[in-house]
PDB file of N, CA and C in Angstrom:
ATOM      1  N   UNK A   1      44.679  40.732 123.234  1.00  0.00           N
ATOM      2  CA  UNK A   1      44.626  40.022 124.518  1.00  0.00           C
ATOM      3  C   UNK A   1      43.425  40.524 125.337  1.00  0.00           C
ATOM      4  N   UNK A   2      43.330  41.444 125.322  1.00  0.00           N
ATOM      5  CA  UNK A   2      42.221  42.559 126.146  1.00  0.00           C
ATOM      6  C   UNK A   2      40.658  41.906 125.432  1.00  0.00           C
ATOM      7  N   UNK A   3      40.991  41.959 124.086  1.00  0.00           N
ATOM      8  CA  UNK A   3      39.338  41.366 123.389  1.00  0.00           C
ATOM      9  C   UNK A   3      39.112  39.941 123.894  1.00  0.00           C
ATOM     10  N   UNK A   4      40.246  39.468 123.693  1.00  0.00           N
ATOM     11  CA  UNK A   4      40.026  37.726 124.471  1.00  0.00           C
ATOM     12  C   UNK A   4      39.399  37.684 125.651  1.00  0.00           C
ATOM     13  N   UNK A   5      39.611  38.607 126.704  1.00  0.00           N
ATOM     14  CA  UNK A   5      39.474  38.695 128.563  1.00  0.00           C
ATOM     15  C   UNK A   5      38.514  38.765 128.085  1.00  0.00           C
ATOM     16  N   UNK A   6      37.634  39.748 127.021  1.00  0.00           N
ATOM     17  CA  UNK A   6      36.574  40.422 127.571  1.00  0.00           C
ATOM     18  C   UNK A   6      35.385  39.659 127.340  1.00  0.00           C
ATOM     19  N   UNK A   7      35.675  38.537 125.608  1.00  0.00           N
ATOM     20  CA  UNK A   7      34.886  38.017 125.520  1.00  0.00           C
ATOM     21  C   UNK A   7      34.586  36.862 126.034  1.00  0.00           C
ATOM     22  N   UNK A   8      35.658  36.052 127.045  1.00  0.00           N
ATOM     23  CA  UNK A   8      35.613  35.447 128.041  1.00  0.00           C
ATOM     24  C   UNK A   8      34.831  35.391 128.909  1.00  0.00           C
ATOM     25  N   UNK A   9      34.827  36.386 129.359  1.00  0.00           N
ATOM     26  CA  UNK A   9      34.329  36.864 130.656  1.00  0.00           C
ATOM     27  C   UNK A   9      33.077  37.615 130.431  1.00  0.00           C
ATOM     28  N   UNK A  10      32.275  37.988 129.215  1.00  0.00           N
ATOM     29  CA  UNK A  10      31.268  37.932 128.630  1.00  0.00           C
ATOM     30  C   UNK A  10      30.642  36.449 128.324  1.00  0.00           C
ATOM     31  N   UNK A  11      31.178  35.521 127.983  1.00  0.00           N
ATOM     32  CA  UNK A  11      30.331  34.361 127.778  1.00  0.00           C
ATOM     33  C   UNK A  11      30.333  33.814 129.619  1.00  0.00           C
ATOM     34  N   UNK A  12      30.838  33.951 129.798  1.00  0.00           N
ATOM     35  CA  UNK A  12      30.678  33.259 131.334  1.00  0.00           C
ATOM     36  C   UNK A  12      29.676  33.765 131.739  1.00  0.00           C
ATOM     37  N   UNK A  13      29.758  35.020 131.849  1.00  0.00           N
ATOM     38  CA  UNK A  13      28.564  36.010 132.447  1.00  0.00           C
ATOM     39  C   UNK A  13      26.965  35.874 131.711  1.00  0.00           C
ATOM     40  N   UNK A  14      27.084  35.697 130.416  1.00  0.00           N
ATOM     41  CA  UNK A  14      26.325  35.044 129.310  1.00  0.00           C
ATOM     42  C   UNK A  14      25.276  33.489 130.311  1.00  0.00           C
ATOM     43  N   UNK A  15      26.408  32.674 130.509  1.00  0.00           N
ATOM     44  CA  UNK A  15      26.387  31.595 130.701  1.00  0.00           C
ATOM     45  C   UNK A  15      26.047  31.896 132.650  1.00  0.00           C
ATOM     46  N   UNK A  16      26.215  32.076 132.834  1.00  0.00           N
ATOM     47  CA  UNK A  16      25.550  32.376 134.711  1.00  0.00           C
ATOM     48  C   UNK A  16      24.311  33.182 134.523  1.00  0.00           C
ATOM     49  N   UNK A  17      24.025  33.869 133.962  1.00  0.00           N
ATOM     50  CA  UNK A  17      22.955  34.655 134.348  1.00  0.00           C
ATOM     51  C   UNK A  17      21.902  33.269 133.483  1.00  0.00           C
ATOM     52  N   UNK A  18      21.940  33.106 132.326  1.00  0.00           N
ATOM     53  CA  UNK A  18      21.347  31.901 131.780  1.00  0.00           C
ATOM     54  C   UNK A  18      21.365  30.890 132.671  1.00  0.00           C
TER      55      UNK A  18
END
């Protein structure tokens, strides 16, 4: 569950700074 949040919230962050 924890790897899911993180890579979530890594592509978002991915995806905003882009």
């Amino acid at each position: 569950m924890v790897f899911l949040i993180t890579m979530h919230c890594s592509f978002i962050l991915l995806c905003w700074r882009n």
